[in-house]
C-alpha atoms as a PDB file:
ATOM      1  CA  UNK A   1       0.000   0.000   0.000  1.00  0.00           C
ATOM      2  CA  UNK A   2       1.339   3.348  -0.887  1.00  0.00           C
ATOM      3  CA  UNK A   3       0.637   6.302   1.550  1.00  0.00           C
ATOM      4  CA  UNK A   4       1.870   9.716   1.000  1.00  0.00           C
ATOM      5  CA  UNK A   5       5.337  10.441   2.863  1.00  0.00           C
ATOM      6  CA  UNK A   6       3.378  13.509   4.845  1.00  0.00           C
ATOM      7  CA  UNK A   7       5.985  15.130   7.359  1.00  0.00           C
ATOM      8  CA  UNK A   8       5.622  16.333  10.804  1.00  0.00           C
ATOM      9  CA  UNK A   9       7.040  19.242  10.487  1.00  0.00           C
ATOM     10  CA  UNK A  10       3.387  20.191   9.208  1.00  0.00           C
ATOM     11  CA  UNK A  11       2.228  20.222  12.915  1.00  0.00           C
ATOM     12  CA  UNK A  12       5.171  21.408  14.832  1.00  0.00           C
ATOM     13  CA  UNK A  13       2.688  23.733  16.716  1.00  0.00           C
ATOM     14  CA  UNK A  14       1.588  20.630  18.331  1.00  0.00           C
ATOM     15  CA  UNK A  15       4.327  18.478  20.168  1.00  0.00           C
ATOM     16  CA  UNK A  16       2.389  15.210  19.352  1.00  0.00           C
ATOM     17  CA  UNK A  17      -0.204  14.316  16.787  1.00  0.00           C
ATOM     18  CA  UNK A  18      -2.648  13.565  18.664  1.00  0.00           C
ATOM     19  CA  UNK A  19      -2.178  17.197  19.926  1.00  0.00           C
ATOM     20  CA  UNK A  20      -2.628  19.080  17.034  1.00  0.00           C
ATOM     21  CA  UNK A  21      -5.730  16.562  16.283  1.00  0.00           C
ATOM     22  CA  UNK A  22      -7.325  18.298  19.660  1.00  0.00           C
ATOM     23  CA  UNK A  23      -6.671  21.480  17.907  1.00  0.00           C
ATOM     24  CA  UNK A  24      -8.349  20.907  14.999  1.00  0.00           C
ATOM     25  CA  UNK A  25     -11.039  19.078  15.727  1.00  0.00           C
ATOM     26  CA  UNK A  26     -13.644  21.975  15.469  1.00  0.00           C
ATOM     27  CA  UNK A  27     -12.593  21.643  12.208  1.00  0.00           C
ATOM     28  CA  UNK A  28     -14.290  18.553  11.556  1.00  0.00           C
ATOM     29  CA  UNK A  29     -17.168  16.765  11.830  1.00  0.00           C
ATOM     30  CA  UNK A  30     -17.720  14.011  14.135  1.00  0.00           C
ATOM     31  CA  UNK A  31     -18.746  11.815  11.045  1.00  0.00           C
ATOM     32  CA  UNK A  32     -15.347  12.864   9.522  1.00  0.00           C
ATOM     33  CA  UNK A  33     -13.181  12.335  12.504  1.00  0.00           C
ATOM     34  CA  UNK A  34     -14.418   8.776  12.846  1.00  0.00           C
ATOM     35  CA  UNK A  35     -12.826   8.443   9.071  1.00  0.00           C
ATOM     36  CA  UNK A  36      -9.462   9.901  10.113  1.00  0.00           C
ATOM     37  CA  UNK A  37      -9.263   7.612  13.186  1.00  0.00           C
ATOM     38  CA  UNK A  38     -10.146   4.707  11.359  1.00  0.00           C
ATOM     39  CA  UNK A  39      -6.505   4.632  10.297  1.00  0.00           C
ATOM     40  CA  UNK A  40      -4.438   1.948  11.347  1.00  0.00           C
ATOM     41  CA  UNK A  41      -1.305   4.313  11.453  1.00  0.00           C
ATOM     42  CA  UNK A  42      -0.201   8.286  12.413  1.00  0.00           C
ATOM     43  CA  UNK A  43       0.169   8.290   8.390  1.00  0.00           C
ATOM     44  CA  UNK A  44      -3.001   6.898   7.557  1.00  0.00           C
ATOM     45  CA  UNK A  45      -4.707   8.891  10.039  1.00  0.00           C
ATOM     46  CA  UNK A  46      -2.797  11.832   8.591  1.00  0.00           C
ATOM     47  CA  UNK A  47      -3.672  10.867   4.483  1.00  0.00           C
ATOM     48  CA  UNK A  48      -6.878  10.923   5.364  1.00  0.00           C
ATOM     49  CA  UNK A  49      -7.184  14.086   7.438  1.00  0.00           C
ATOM     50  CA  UNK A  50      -5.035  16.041   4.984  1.00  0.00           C
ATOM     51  CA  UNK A  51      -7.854  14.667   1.872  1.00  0.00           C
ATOM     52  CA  UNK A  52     -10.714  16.130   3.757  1.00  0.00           C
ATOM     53  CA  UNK A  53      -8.822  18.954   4.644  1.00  0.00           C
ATOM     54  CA  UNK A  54      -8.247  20.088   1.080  1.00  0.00           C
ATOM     55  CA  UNK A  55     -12.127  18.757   0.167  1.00  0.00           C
ATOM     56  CA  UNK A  56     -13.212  21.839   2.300  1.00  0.00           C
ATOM     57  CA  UNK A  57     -10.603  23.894   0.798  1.00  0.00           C
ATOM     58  CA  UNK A  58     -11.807  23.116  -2.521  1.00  0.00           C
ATOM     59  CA  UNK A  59     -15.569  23.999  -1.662  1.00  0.00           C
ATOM     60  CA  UNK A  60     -14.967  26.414  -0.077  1.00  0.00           C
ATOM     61  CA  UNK A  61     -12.635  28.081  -2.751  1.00  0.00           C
ATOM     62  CA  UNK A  62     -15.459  27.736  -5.403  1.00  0.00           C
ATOM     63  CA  UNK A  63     -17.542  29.654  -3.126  1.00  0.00           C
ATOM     64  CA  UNK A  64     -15.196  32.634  -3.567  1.00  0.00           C
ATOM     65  CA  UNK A  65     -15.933  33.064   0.409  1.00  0.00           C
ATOM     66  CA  UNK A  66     -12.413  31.741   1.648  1.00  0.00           C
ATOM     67  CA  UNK A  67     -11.433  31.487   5.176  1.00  0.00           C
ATOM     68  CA  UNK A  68     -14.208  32.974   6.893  1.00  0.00           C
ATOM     69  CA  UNK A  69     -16.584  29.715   6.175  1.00  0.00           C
ATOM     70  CA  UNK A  70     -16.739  28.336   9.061  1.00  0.00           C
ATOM     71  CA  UNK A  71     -15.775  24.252   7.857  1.00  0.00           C
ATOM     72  CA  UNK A  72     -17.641  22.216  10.385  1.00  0.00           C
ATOM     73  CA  UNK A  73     -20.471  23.040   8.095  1.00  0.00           C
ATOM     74  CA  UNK A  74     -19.295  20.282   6.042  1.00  0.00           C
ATOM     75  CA  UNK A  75     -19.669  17.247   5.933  1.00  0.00           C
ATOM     76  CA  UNK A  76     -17.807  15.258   3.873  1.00  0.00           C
ATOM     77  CA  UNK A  77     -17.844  11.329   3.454  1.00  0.00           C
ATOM     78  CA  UNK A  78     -14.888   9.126   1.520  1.00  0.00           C
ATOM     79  CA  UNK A  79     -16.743   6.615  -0.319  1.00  0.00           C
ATOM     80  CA  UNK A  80     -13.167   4.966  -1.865  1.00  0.00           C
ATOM     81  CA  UNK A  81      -9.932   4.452  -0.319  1.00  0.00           C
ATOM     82  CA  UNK A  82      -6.922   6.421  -2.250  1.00  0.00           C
ATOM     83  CA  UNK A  83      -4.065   4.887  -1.126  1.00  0.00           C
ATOM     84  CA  UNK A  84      -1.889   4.355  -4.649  1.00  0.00           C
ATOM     85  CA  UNK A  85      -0.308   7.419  -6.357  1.00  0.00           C
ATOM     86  CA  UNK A  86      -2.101   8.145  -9.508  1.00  0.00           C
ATOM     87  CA  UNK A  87      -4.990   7.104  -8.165  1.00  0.00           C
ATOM     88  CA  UNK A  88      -8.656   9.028  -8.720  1.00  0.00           C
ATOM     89  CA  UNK A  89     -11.857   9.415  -7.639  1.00  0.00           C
ATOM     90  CA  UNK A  90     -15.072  11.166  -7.933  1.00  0.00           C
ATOM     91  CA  UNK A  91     -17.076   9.541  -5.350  1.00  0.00           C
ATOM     92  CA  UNK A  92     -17.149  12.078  -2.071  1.00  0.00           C
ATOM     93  CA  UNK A  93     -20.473  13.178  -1.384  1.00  0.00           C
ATOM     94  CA  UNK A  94     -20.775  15.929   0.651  1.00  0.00           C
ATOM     95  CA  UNK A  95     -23.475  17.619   3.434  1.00  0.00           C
ATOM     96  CA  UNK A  96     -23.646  21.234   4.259  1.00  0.00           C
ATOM     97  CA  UNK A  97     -25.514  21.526   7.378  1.00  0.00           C
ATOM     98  CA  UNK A  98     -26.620  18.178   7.230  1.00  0.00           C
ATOM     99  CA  UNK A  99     -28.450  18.738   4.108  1.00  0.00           C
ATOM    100  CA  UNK A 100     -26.918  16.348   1.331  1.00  0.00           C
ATOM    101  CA  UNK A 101     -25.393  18.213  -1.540  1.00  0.00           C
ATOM    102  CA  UNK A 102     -25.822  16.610  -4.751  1.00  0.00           C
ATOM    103  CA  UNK A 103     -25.448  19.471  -7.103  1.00  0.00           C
ATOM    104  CA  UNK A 104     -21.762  19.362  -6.756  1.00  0.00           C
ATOM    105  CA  UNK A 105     -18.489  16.765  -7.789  1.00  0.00           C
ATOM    106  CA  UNK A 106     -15.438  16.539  -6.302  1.00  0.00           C
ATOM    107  CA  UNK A 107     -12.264  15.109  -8.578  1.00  0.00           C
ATOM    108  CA  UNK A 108      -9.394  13.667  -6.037  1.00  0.00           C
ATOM    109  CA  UNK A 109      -6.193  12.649  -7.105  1.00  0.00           C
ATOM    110  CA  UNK A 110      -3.190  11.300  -4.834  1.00  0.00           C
ATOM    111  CA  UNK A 111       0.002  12.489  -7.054  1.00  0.00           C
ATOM    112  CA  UNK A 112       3.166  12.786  -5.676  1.00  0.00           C
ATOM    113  CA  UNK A 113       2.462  12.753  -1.771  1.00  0.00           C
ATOM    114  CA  UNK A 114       0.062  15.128  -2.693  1.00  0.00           C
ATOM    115  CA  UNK A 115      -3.815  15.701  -2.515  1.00  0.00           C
ATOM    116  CA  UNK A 116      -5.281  17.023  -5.671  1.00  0.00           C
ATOM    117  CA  UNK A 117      -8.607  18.038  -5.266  1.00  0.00           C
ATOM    118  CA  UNK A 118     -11.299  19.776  -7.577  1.00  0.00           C
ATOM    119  CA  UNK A 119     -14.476  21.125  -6.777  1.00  0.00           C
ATOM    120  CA  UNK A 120     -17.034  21.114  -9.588  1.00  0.00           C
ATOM    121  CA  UNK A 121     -20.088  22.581  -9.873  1.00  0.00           C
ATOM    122  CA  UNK A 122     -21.595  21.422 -13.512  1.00  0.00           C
ATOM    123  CA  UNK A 123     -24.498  23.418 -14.507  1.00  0.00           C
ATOM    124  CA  UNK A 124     -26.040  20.224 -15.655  1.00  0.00           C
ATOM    125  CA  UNK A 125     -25.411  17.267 -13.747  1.00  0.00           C
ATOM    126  CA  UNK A 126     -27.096  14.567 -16.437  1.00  0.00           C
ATOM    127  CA  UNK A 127     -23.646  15.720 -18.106  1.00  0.00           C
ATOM    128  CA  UNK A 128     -20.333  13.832 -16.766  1.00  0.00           C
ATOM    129  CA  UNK A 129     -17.694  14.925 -18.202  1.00  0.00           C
ATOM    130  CA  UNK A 130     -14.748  11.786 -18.197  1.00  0.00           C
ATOM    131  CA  UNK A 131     -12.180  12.018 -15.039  1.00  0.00           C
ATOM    132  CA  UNK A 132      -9.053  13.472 -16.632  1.00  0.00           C
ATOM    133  CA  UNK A 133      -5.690  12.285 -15.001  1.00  0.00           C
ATOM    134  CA  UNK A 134      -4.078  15.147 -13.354  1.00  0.00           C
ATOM    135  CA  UNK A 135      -0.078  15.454 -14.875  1.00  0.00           C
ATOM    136  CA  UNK A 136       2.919  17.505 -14.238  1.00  0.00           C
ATOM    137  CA  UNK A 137       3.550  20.547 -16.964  1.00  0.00           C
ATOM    138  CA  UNK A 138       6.889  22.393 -16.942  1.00  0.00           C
ATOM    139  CA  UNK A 139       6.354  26.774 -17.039  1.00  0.00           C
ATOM    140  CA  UNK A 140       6.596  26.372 -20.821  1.00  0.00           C
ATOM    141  CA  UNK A 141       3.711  23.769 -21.732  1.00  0.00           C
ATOM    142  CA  UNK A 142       1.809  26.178 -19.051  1.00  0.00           C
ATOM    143  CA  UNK A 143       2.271  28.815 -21.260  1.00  0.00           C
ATOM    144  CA  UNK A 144       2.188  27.210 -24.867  1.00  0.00           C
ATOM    145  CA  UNK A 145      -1.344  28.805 -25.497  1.00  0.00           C
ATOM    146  CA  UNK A 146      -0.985  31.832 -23.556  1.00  0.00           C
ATOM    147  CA  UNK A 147      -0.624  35.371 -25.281  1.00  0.00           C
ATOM    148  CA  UNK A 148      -0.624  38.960 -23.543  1.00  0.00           C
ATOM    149  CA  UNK A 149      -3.516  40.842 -22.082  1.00  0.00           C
ATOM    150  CA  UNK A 150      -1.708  43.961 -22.867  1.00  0.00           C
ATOM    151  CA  UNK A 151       0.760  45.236 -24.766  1.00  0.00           C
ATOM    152  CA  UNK A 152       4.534  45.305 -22.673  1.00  0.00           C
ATOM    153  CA  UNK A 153       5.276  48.147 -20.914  1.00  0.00           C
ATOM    154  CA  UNK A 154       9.141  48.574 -20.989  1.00  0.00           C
ATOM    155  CA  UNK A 155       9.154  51.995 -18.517  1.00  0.00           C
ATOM    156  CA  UNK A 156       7.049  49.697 -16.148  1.00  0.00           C
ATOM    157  CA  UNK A 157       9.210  46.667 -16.653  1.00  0.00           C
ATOM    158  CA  UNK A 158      12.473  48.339 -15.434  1.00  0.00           C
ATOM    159  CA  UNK A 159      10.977  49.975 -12.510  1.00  0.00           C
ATOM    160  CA  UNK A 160       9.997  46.917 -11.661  1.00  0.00           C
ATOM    161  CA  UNK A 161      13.653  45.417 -12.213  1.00  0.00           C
ATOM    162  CA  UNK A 162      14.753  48.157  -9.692  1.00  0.00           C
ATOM    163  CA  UNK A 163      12.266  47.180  -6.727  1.00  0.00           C
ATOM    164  CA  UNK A 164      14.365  45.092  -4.054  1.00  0.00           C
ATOM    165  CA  UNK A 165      13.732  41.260  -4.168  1.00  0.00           C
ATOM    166  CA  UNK A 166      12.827  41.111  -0.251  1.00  0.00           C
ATOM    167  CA  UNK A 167       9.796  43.640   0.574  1.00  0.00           C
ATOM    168  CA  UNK A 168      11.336  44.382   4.022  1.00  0.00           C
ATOM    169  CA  UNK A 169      14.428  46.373   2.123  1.00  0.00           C
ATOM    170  CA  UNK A 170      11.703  48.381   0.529  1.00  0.00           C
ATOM    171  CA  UNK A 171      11.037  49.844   4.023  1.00  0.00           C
ATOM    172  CA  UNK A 172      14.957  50.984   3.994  1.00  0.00           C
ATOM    173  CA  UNK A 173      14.707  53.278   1.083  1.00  0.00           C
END
């Protein structure tokens, strides 16, 4: 079984994990904590608290509303196991105040000791659209159908150039 190599360091607030579980577990749901302590292991408690983790992010991100959400409001339940890199999954269902949500999709992938996740929002659900692999692109496949918004600006580019690279020396001057 292949579980992402998630580091400590991530909770060095705490001095133990179970610690910095007590801190965030107004996060969560009790539904959802009874997923992360299902875990056999710190790590696999720790996969699956960092997947819901970024499942609210994701929502919540759509939303436009950001932080101020208050993410005990949702309630999210992990139909499939990821534990293989590369693998995917569209089967979360989520409540929001207990009230199931069914209008929405969310597209997990675990790639590279990482949690991808998507929130979707398809203004017509009869229509799934095929689960596209998530992949690594370099800066200049990023940009290979980019063009400008604007024309350059070359007396804006080299007062740019001149600004300090650390924001604090920009106090200095």
């Amino acid at each position: 079984m292949y579980l992402p190599n998630f580091s400590y360091s991530v909770i060095a607030a705490a001095k133990t994990l179970s610690e910095y579980f007590r801190i965030m577990r107004r996060q969560f749901t009790t539904d959802e904590w009874s997923q992360i302590e299902s875990g056999q292991t710190d790590e696999e408690k720790l996969c699956t608290y960092y997947r819901l983790w970024c499942l609210k992010e994701s929502y919540v991100k759509l939303l436009g509303i950001g932080i101020g959400f208050e993410v005990i409001r949702l309630n999210f339940n992990l139909i499939d196991k990821l534990t293989e890199d590369g693998q995917t999954s569209c089967m979360t269902t989520l409540k929001v105040d207990d009230i199931p949500v069914n209008d929405w999709i969310f597209e997990e992938m675990l790639m590279d000791h990482h949690w991808i996740t998507v929130a979707l929002r398809p203004k017509n659900m009869q229509v799934k659209r095929p689960f596209t692999q998530f992949e690594i692109l370099s800066f200049n496949e990023l940009l290979e159908d980019s063009s400008p918004l604007s024309d350059p600006d070359q007396e804006y580019g080299e007062q740019f150039i001149q600004k300090p690279n650390n924001p604090a020396d920009m106090k200095k001057s």
